[in-house]
N, C-alpha and C. Protein backbone atom coordinates (compact mmCIF):
# COMPACT_ATOMS: atom_id res chain seq x y z
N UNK A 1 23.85 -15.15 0.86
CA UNK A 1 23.45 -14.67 2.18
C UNK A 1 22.79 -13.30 2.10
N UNK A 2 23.49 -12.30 1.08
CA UNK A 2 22.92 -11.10 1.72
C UNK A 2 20.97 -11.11 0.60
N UNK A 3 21.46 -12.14 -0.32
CA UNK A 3 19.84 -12.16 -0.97
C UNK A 3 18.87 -12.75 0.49
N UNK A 4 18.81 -13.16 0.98
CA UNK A 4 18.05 -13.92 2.10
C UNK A 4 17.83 -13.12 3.04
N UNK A 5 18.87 -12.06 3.41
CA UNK A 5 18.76 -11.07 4.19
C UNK A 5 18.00 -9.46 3.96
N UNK A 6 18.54 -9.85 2.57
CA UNK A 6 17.38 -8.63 1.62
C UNK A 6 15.71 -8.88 1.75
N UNK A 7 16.03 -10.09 1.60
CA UNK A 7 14.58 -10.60 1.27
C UNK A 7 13.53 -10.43 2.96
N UNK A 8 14.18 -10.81 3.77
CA UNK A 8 13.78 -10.17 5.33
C UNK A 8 13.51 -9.12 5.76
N UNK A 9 14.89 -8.13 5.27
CA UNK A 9 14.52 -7.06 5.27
C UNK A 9 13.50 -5.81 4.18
N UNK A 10 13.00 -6.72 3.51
CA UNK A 10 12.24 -5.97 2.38
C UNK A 10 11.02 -6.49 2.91
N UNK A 11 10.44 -7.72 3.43
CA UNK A 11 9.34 -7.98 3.46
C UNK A 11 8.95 -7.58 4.94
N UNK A 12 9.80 -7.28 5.96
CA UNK A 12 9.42 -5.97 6.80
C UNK A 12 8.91 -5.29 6.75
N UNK A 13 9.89 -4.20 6.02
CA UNK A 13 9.68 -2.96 5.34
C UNK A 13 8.52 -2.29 4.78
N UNK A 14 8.43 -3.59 3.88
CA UNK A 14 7.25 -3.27 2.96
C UNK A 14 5.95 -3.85 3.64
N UNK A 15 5.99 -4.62 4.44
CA UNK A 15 4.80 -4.49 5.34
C UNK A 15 4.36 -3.66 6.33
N UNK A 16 5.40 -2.65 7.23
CA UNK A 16 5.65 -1.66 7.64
C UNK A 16 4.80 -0.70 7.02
N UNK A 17 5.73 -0.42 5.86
CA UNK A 17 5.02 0.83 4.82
C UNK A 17 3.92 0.84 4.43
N UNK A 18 3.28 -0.64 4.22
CA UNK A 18 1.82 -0.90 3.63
C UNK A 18 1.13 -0.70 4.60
N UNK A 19 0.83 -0.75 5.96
CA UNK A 19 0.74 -0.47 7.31
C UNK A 19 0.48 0.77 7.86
N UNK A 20 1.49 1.37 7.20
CA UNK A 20 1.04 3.47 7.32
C UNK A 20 0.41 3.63 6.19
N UNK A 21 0.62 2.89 5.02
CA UNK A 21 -0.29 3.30 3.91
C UNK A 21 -1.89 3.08 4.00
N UNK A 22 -2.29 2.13 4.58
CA UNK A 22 -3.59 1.74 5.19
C UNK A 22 -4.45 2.77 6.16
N UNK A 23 -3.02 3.47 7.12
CA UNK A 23 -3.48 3.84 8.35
C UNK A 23 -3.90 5.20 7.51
N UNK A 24 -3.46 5.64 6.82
CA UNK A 24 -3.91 7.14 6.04
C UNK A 24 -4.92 6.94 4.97
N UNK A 25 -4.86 5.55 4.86
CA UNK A 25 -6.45 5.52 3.98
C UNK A 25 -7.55 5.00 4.93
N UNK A 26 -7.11 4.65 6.58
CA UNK A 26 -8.39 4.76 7.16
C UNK A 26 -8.50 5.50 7.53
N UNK A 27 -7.77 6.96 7.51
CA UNK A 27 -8.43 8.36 8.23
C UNK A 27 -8.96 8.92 7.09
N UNK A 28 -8.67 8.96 5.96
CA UNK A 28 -8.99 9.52 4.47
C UNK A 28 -10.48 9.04 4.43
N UNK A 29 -10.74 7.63 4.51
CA UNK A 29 -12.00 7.02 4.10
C UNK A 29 -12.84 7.06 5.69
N UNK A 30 -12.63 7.42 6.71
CA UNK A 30 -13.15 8.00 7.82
C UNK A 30 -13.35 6.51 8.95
N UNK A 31 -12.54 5.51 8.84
CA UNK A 31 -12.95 4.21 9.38
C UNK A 31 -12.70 4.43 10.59
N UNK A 32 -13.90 3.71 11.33
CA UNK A 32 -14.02 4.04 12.58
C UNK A 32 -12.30 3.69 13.45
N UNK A 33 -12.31 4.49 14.45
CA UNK A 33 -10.87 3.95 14.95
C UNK A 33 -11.13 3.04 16.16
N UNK A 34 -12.37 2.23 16.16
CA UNK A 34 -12.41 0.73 17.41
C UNK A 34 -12.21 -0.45 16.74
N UNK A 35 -12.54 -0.20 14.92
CA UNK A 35 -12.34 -1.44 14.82
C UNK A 35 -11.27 -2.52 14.62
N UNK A 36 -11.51 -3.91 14.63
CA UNK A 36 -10.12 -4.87 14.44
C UNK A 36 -8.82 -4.08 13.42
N UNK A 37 -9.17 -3.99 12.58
CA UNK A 37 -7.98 -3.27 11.79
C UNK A 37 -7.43 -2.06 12.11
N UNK A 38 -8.35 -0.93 12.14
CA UNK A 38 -7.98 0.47 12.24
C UNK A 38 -7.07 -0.15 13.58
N UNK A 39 -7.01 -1.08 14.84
CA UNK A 39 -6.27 -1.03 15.92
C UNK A 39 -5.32 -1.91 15.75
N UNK A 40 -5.13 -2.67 14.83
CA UNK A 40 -4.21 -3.38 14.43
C UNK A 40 -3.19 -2.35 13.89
N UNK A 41 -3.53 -1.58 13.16
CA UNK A 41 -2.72 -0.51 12.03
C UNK A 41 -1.92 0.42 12.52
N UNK A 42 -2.90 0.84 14.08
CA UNK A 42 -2.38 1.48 14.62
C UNK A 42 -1.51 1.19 15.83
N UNK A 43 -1.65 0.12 15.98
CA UNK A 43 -0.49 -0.54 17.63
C UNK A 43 0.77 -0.71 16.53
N UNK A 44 1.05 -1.32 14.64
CA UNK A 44 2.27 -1.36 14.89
C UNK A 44 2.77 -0.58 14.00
N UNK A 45 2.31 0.71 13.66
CA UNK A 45 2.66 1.84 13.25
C UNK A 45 2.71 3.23 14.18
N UNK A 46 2.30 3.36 15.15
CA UNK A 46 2.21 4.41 16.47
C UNK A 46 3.63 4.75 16.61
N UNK A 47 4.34 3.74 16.89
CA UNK A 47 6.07 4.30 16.97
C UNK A 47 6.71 5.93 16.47
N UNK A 48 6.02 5.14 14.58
CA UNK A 48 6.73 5.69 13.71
C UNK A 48 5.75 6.79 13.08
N UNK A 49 4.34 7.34 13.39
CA UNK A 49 3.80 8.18 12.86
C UNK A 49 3.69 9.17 13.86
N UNK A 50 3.71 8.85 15.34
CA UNK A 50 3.74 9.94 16.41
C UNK A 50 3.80 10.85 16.86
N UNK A 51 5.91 10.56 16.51
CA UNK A 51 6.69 11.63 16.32
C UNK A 51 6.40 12.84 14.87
N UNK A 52 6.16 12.03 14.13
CA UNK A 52 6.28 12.47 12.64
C UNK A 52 4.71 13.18 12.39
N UNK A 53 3.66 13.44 13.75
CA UNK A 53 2.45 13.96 13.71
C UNK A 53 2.81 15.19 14.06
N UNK A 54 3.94 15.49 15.47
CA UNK A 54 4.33 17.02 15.45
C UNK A 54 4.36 17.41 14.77
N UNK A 55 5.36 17.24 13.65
CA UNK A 55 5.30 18.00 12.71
C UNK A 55 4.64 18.45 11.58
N UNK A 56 4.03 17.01 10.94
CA UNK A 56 3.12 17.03 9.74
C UNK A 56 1.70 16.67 10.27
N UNK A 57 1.13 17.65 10.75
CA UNK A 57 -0.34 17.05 11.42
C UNK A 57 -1.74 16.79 10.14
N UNK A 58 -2.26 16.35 10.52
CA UNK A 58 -3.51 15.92 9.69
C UNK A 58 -4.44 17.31 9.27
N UNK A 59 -4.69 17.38 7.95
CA UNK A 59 -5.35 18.25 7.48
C UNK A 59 -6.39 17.48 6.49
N UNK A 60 -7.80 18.07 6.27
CA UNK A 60 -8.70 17.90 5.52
C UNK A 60 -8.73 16.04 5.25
N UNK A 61 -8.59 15.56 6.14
CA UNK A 61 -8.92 14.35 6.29
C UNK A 61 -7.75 13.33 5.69
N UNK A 62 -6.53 13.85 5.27
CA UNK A 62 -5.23 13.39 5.15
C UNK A 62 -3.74 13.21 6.42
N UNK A 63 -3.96 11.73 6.37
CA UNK A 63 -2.97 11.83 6.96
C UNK A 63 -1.53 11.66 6.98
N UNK A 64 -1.10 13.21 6.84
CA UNK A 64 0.31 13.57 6.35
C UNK A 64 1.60 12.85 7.23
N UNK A 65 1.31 12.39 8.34
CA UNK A 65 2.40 11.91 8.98
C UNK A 65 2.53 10.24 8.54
N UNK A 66 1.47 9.68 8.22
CA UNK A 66 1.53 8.35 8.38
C UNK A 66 2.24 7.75 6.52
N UNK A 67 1.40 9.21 5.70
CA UNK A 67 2.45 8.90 4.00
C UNK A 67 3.76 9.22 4.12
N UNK A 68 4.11 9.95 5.14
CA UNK A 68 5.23 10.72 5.43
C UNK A 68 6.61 9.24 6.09
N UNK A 69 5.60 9.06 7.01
CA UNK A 69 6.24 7.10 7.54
C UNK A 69 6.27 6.49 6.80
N UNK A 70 5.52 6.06 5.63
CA UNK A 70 5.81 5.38 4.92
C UNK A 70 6.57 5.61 3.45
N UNK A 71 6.70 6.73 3.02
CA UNK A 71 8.02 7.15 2.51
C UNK A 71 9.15 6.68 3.31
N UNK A 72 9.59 7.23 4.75
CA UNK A 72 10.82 7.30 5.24
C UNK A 72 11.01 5.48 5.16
N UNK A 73 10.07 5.01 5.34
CA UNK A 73 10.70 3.65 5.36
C UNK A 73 10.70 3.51 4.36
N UNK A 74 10.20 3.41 3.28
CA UNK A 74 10.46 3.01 2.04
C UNK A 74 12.12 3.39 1.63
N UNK A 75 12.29 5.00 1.72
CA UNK A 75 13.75 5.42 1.60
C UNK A 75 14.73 5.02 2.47
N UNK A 76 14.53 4.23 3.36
CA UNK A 76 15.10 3.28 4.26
C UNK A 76 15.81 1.68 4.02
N UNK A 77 14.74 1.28 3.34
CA UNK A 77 14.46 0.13 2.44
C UNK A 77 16.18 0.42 1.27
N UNK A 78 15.28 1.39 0.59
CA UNK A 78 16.24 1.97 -0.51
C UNK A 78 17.90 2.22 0.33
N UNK A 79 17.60 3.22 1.13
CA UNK A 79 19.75 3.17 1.73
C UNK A 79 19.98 1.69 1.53
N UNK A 80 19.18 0.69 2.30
CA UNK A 80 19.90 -0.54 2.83
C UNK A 80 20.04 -1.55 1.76
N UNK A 81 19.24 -1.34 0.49
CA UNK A 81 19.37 -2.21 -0.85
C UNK A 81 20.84 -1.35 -1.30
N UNK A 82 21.17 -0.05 -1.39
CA UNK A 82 22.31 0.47 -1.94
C UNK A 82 22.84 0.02 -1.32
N UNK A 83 23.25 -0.21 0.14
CA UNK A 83 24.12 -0.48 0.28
C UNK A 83 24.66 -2.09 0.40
N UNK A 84 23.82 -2.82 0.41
CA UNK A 84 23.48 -4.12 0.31
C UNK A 84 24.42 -4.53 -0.85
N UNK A 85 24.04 -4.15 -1.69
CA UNK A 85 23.95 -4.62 -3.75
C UNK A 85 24.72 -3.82 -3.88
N UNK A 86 25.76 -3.33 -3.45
CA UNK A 86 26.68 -2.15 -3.96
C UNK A 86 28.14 -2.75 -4.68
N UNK A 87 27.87 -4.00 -3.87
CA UNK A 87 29.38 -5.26 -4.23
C UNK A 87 30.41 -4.77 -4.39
N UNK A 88 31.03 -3.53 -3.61
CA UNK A 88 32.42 -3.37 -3.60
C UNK A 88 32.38 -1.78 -4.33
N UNK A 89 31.36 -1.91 -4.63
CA UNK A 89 31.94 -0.02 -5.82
C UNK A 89 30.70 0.98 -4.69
N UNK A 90 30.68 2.42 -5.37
CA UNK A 90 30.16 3.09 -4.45
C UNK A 90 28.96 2.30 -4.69
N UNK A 91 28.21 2.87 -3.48
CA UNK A 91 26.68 2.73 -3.23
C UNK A 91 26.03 3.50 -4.26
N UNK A 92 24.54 3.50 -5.10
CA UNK A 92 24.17 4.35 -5.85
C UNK A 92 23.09 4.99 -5.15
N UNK A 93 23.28 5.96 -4.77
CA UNK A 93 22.43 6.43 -3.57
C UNK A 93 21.32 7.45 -4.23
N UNK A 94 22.22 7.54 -5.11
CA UNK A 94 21.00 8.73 -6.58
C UNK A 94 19.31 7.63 -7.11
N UNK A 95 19.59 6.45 -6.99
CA UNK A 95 18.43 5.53 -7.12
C UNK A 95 17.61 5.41 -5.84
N UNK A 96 18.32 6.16 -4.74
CA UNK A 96 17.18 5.53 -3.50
C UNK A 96 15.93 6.60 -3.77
N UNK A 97 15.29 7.70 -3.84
CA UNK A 97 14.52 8.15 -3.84
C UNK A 97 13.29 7.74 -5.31
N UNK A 98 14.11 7.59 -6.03
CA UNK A 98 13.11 7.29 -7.28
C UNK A 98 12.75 5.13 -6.91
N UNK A 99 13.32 4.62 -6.16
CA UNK A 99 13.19 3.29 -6.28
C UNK A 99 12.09 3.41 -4.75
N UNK A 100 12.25 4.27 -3.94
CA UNK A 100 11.35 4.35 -2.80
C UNK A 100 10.02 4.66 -3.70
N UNK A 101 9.98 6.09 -4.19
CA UNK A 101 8.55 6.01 -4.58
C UNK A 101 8.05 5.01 -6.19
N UNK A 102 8.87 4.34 -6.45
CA UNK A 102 8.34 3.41 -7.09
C UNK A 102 7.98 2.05 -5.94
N UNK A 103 8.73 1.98 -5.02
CA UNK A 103 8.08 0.54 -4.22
C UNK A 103 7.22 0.89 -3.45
N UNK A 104 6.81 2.33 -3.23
CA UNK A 104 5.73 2.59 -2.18
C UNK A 104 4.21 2.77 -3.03
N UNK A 105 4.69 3.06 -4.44
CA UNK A 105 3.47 3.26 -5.79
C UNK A 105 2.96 1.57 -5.26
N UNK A 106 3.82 0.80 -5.88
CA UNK A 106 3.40 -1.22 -5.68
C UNK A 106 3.50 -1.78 -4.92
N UNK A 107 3.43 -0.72 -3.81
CA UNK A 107 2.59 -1.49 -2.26
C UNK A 107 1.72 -0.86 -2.25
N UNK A 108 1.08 0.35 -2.51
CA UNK A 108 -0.35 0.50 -2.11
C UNK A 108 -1.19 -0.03 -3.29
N UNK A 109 -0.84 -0.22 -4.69
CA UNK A 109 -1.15 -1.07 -5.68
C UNK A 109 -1.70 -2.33 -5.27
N UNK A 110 -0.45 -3.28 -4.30
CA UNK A 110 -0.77 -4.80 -4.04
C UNK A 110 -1.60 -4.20 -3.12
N UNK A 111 -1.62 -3.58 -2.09
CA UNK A 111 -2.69 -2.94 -0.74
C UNK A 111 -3.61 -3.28 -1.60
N UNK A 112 -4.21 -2.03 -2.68
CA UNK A 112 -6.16 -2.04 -3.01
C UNK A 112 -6.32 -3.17 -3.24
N UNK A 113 -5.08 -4.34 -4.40
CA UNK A 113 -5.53 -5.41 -4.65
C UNK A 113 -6.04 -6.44 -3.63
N UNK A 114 -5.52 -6.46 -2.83
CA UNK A 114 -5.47 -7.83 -1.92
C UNK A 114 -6.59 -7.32 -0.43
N UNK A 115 -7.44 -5.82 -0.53
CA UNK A 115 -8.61 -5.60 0.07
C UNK A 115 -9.66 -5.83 -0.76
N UNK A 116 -9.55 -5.97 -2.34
CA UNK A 116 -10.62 -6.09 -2.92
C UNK A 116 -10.61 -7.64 -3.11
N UNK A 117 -9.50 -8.51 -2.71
CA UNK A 117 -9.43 -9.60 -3.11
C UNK A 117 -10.04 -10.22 -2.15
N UNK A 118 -10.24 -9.93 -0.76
CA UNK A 118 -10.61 -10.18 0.37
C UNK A 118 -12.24 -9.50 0.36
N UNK A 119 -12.47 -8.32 -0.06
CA UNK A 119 -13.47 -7.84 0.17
C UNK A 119 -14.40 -9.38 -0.72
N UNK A 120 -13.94 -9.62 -2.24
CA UNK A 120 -14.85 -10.40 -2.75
C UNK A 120 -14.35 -11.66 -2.27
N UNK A 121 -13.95 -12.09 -1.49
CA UNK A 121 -13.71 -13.57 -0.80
C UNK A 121 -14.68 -13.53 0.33
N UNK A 122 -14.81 -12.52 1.04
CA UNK A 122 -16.06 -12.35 2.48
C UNK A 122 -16.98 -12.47 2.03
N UNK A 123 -17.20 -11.42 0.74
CA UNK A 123 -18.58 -11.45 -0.06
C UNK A 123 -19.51 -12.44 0.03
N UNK A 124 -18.37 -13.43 -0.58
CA UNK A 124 -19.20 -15.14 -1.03
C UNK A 124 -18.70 -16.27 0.28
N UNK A 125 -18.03 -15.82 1.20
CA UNK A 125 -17.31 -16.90 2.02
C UNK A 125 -18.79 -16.47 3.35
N UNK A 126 -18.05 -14.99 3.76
CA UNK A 126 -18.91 -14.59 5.02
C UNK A 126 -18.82 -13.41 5.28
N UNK A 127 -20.17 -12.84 4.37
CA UNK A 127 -20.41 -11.48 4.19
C UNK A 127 -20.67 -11.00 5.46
N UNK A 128 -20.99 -11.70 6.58
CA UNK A 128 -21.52 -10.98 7.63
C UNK A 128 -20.28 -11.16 9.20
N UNK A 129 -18.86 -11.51 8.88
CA UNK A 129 -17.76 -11.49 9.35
C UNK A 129 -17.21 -9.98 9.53
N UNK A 130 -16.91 -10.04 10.85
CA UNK A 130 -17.16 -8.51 11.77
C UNK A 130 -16.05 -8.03 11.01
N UNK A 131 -15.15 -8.19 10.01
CA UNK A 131 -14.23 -7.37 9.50
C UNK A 131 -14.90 -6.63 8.10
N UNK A 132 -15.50 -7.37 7.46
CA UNK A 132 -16.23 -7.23 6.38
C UNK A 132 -16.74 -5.75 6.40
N UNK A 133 -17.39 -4.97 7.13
CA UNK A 133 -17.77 -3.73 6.71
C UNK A 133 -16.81 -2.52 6.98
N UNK A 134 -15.67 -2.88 7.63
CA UNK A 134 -14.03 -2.37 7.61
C UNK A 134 -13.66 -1.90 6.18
N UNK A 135 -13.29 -3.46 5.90
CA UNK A 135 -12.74 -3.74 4.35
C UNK A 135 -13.96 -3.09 3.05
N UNK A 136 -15.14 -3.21 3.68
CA UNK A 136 -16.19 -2.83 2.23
C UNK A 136 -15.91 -1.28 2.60
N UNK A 137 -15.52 -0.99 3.33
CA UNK A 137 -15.15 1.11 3.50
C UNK A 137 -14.43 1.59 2.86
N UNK A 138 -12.99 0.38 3.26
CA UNK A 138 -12.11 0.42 2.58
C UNK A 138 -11.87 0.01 0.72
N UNK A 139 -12.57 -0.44 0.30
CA UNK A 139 -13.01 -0.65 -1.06
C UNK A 139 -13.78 -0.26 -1.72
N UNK A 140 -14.83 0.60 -1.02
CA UNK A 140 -15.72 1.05 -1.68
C UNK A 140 -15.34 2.29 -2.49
N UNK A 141 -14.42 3.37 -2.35
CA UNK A 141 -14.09 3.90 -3.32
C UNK A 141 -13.87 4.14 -4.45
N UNK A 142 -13.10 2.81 -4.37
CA UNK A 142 -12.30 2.21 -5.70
C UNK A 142 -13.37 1.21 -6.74
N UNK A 143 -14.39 0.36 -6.04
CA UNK A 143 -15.37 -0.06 -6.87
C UNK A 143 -16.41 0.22 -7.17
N UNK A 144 -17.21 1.65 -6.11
CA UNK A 144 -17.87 2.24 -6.58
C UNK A 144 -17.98 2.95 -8.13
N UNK A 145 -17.22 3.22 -8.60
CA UNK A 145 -17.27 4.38 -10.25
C UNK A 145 -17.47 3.01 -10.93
N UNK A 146 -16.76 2.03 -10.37
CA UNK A 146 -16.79 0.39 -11.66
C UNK A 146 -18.57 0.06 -11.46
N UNK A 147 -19.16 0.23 -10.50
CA UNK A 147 -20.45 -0.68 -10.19
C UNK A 147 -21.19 0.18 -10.83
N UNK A 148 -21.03 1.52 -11.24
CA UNK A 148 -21.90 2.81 -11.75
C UNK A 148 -22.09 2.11 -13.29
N UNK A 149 -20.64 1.61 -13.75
CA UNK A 149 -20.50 1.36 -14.94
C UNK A 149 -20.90 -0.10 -15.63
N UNK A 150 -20.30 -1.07 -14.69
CA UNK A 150 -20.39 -2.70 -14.27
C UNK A 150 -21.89 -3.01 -14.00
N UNK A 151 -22.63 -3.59 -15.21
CA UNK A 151 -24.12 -4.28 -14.09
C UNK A 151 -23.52 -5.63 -13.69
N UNK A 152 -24.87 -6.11 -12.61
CA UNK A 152 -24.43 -7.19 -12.09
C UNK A 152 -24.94 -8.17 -13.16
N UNK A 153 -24.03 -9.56 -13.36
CA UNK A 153 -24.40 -10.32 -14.37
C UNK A 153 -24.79 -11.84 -13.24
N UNK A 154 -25.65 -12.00 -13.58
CA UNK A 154 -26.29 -13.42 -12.78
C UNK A 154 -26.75 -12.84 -11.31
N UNK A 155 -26.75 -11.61 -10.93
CA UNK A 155 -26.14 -11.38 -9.63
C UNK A 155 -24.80 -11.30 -8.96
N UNK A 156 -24.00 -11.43 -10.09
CA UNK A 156 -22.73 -11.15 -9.74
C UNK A 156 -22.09 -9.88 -9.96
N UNK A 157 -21.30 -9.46 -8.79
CA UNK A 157 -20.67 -7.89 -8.86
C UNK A 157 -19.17 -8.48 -9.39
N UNK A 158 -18.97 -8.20 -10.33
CA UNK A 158 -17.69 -8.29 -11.28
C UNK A 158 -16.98 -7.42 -11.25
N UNK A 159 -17.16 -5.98 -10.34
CA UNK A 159 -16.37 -4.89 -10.03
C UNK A 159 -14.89 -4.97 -9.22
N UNK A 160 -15.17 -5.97 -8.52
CA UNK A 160 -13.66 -6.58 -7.78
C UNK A 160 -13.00 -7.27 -8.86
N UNK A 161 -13.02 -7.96 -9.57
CA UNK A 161 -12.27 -8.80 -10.77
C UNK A 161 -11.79 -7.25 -11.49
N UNK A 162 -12.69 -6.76 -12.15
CA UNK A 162 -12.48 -5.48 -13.28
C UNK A 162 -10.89 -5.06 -12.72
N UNK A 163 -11.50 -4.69 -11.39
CA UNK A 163 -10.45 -3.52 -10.40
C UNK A 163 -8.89 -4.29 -10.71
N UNK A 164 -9.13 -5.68 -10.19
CA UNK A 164 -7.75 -6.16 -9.67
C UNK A 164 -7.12 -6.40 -11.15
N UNK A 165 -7.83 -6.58 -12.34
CA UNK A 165 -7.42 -6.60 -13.46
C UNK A 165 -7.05 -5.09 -14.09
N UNK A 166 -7.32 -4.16 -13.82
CA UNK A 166 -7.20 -2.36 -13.89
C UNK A 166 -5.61 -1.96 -13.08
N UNK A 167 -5.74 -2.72 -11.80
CA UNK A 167 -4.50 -2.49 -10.54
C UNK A 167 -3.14 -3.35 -11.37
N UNK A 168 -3.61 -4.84 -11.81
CA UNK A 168 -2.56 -5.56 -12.43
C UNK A 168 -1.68 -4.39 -13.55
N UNK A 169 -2.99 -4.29 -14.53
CA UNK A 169 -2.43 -3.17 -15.84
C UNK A 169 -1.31 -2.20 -15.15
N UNK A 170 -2.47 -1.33 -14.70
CA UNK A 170 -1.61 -0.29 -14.22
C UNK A 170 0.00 -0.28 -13.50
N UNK A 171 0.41 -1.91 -12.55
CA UNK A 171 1.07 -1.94 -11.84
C UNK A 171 2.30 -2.25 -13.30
N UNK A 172 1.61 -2.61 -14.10
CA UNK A 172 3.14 -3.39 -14.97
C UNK A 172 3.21 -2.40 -16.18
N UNK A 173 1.85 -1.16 -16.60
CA UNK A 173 2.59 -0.31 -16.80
C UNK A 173 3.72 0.89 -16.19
N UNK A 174 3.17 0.91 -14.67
CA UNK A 174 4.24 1.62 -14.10
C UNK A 174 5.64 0.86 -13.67
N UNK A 175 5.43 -0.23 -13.92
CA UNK A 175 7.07 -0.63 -13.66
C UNK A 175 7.90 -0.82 -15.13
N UNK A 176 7.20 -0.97 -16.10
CA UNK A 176 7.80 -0.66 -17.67
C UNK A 176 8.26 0.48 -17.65
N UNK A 177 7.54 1.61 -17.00
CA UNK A 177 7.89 3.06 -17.13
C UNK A 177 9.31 3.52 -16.24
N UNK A 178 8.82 2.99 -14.94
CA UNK A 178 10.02 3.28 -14.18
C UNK A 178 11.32 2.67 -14.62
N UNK A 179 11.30 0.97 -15.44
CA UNK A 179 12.56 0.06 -15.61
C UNK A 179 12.95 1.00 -17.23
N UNK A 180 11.99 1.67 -17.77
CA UNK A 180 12.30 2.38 -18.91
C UNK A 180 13.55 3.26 -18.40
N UNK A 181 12.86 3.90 -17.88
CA UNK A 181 13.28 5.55 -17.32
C UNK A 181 14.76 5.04 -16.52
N UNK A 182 14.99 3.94 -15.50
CA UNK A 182 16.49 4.07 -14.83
C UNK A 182 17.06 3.38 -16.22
N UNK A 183 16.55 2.60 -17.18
CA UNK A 183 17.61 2.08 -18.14
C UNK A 183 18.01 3.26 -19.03
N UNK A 184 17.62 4.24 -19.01
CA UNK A 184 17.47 5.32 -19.73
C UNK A 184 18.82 6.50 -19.13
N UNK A 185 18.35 6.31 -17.99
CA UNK A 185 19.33 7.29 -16.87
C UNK A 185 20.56 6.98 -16.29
């Protein structure tokens, strides 16, 4: 039972968090705020970045309240797995901060992946689908330095494959590192 309940409450969570993580990479990458997404991002994250704007307001095109939301939920996530999985002995509450910013690292990880996975699915499906120049804003960062480097072969931009194969690496060297480091600690 409580795996089933974990599993609910994690895939919340972590859609939650991926949610403010988006919303600070569409003020970062400057996306307009009418379109389908930017208002999606923001009707079900507004709650929780609002409050958390008093205090940490936006500077130089970062938005500090919305990484700030998505930490707290992430470390949220983390109390409720300690205490979840604790099976009778204390809670290990010394793992919630290092297991938050490791699950908030491999959600914005799966995030770039699954905009570039989409960006090259519109590409060839329906490049001219009113979300499409959202998502190419949102990706263009990340595949721009690859396309500098990447020619196109047949006409094909192979910069989305490279990436999601770069994001894979990276994601399973940082979880070797992190499963290193708590087996370690």
């Amino acid at each position: 039972m409580s795996r089933a309940l974990w599993f609910l409450i994690e895939t919340l969570g972590s859609l939650l968090a991926t949610a403010c993580v988006l919303r600070a990479a569409a003020m970062r990458f400057q996306l307009p705020p009418r379109n389908p997404v930017s208002q999606f991002v923001f009707a079900i994250t507004d709650w929780l970045v609002r409050p958390l704007r008093k205090v940490l307001p936006a500077s130089r095109g970062n938005d500090w309240a919305s990484l700030a939301a998505a930490l707290l939920v992430a470390l949220a996530l983390g109390l409720v797995w300690a205490v979840l999985f604790a099976r009778g002995a204390e809670p290990m509450y010394a793992a919630i901060i290092p297991l938050a910013v490791f699950w908030l690292v491999k959600w914005t990880i799966y995030l770039v992946m699954g905009l570039v996975l989409l960006q090259a699915v519109l590409s060839w499906v329906n490049p001219h689908a009113p979300v499409a120049p959202t998502i190419d804003l949102l990706t263009r960062p990340f595949l721009e330095p690859l396309r500098r480097v990447v020619p196109l072969i047949g006409g094909v931009d192979l910069s989305p494959l490279i990436l999601i194969v770069i994001a894979q690496v990276l994601l399973t060297l940082f979880e070797s590192l992190f499963f290193s480091l708590v087996a370690a600690g």
